[in-house]
N, C-alpha and C. Protein backbone atom coordinates (compact mmCIF):
# COMPACT_ATOMS: atom_id res chain seq x y z
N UNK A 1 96.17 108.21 89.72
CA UNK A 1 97.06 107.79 90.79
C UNK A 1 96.83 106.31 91.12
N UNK A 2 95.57 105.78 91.29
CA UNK A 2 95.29 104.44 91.27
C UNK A 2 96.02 103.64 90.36
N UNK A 3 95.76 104.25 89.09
CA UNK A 3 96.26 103.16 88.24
C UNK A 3 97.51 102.81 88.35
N UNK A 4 98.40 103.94 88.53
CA UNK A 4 100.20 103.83 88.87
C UNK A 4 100.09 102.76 89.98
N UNK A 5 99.35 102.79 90.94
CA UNK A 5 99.84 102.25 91.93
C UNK A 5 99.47 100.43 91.61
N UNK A 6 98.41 100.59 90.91
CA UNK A 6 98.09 99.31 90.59
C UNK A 6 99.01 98.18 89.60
N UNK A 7 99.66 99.82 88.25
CA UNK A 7 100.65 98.65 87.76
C UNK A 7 101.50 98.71 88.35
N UNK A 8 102.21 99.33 88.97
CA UNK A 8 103.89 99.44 89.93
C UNK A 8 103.15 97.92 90.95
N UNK A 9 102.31 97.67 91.16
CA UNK A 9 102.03 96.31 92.30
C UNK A 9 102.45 95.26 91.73
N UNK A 10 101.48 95.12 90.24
CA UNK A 10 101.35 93.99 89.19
C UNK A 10 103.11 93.83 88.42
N UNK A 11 103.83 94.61 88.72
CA UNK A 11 105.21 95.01 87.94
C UNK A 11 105.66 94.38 88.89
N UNK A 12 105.66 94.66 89.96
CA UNK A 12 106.52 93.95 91.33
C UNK A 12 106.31 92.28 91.56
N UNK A 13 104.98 92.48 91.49
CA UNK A 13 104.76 90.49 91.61
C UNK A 13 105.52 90.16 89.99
N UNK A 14 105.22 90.87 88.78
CA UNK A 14 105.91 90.52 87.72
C UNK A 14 107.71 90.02 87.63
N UNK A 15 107.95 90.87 88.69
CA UNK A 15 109.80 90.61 88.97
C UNK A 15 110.19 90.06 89.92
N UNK A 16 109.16 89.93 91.33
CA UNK A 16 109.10 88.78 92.21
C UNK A 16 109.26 87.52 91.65
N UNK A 17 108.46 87.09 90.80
CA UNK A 17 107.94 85.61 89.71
C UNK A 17 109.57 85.43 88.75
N UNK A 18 109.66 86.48 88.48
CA UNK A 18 110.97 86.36 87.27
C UNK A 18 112.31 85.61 88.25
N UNK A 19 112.54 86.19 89.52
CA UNK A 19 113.15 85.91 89.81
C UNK A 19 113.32 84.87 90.84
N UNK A 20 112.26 84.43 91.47
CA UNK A 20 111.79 83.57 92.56
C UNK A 20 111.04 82.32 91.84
N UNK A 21 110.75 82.36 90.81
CA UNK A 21 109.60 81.43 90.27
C UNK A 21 110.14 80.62 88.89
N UNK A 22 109.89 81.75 87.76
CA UNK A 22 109.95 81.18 86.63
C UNK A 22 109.50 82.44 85.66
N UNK A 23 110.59 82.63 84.76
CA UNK A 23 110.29 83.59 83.74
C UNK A 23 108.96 83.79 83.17
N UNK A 24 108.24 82.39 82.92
CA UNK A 24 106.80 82.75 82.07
C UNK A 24 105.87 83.04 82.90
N UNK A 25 105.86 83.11 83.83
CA UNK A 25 104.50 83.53 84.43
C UNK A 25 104.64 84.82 85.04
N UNK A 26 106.15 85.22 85.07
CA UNK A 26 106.42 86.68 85.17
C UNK A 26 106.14 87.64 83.73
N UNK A 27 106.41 87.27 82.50
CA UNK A 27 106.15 87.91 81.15
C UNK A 27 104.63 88.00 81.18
N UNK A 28 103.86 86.84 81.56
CA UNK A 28 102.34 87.41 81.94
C UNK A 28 101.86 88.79 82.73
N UNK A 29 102.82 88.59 84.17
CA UNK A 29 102.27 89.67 84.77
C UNK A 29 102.34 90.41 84.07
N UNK A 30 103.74 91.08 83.36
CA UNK A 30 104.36 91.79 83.48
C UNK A 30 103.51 92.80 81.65
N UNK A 31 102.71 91.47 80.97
CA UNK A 31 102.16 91.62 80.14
C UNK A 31 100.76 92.34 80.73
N UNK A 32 100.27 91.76 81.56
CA UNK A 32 99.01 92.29 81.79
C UNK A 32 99.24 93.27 82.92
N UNK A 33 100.45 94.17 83.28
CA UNK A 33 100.58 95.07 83.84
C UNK A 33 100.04 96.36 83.19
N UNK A 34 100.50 95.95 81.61
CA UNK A 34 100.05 97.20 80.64
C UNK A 34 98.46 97.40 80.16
N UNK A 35 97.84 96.90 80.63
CA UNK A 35 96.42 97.54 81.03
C UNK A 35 95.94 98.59 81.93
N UNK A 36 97.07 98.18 82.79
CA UNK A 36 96.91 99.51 83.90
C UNK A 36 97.24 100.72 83.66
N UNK A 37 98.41 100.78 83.14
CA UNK A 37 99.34 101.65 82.27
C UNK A 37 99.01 103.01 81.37
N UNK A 38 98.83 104.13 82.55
CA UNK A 38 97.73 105.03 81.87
C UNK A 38 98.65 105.21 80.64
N UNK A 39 99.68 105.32 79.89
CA UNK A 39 100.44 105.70 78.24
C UNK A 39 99.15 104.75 77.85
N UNK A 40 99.63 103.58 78.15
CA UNK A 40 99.25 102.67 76.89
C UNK A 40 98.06 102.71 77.09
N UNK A 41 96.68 102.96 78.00
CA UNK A 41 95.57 102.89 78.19
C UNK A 41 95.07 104.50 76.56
N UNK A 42 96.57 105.41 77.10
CA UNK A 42 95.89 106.90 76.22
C UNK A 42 96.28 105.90 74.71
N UNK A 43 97.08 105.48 74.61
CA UNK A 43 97.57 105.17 73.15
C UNK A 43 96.22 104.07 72.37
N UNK A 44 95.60 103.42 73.69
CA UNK A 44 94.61 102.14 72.75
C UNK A 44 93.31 103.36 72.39
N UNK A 45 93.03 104.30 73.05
CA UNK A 45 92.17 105.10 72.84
C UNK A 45 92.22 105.72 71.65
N UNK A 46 93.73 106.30 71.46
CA UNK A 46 94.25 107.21 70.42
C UNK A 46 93.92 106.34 68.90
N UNK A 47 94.44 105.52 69.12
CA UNK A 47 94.98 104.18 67.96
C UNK A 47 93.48 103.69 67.42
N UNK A 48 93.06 102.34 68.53
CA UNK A 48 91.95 101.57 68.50
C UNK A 48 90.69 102.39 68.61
N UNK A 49 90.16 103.53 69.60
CA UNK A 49 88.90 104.21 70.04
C UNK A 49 88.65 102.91 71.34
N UNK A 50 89.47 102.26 71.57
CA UNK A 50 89.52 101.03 72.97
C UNK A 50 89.77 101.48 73.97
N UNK A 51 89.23 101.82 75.18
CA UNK A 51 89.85 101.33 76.40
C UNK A 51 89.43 100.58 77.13
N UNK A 52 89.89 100.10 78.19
CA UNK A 52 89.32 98.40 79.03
C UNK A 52 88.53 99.33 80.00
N UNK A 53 87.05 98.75 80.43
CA UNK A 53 86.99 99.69 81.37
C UNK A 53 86.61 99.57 83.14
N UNK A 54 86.67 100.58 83.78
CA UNK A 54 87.02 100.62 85.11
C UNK A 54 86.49 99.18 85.57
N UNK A 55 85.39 98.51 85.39
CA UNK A 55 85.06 97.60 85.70
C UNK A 55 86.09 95.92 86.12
N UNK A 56 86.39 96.26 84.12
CA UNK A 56 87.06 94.75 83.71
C UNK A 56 88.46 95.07 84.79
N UNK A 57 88.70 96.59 84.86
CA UNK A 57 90.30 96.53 85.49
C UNK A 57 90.29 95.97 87.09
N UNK A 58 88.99 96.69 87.55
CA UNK A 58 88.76 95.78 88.86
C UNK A 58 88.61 94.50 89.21
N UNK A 59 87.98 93.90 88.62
CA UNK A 59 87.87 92.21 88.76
C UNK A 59 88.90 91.71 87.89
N UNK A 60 90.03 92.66 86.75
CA UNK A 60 91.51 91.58 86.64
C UNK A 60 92.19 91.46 87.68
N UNK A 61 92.29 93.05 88.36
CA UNK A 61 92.99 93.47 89.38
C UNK A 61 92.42 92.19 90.40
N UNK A 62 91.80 92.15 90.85
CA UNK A 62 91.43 90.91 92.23
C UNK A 62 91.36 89.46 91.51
N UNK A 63 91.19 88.79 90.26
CA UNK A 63 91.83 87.92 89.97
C UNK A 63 93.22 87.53 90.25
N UNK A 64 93.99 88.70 89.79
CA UNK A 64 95.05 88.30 89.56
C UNK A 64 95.93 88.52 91.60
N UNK A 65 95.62 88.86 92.22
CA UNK A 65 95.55 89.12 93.80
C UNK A 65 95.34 87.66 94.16
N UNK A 66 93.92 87.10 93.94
CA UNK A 66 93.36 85.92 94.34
C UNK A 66 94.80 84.82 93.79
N UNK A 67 95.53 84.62 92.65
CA UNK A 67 95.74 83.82 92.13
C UNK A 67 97.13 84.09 92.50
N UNK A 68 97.69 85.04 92.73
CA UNK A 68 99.20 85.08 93.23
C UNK A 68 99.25 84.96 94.74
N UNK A 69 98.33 85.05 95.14
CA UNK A 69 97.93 85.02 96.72
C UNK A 69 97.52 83.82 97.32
N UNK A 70 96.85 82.99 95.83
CA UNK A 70 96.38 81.93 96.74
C UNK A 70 96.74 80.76 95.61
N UNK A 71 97.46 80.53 94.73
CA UNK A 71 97.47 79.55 94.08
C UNK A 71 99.02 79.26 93.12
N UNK A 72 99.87 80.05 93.19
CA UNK A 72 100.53 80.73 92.58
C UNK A 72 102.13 80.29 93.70
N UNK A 73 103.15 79.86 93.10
CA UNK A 73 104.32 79.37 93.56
C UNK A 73 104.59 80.99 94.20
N UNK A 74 104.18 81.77 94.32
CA UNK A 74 105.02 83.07 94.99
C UNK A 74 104.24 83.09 96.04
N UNK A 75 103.29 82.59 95.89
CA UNK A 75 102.38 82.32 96.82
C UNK A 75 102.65 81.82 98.18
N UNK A 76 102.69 80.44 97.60
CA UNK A 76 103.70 79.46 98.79
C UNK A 76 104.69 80.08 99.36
N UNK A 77 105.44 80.85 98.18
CA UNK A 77 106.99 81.16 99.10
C UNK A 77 107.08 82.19 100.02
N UNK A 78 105.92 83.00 100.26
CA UNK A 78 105.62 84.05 101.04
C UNK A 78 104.68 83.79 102.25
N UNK A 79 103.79 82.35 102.14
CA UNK A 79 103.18 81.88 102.77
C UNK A 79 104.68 81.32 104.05
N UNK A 80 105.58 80.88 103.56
CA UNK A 80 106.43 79.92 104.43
C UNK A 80 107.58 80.74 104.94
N UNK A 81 107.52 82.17 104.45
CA UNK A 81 108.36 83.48 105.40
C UNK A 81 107.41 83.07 106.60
């Protein structure tokens, strides 16, 4: 359940950015949404014997918070609502 909620967040700032910002830094989110992504988390397991783990997803997860929150043109524009 975490994880849904985590990429449906990272998906949203992903289409916030697309449309408020600038396409490429939305294809990022929207790229590193699929880490969260329990399919594709079962498929790197299935495929590779890979998955990222709980750790790395926590400190992308608050990177990527820190950096749309605090550095990040969507940033500003939510700062000045």
């Amino acid at each position: 359940m975490i994880a849904w909620t985590v990429f449906l967040i990272i998906v949203v700032i992903g289409v916030l950015n697309l449309f408020l910002v600038h396409p490429v830094p939305a294809m990022g989110y929207l790229l590193l949404s699929l880490i969260y992504f329990p399919p594709t988390n079962g498929y790197l397991h299935r495929r590779l014997g890979f998955t990222f783990p709980v750790a790395v997803k926590v400190i992308l997860f608050v990177i990527i918070m820190m950096f749309t929150l605090g550095v990040s043109d969507l940033g500003d524009m939510i700062d000045k609502l």
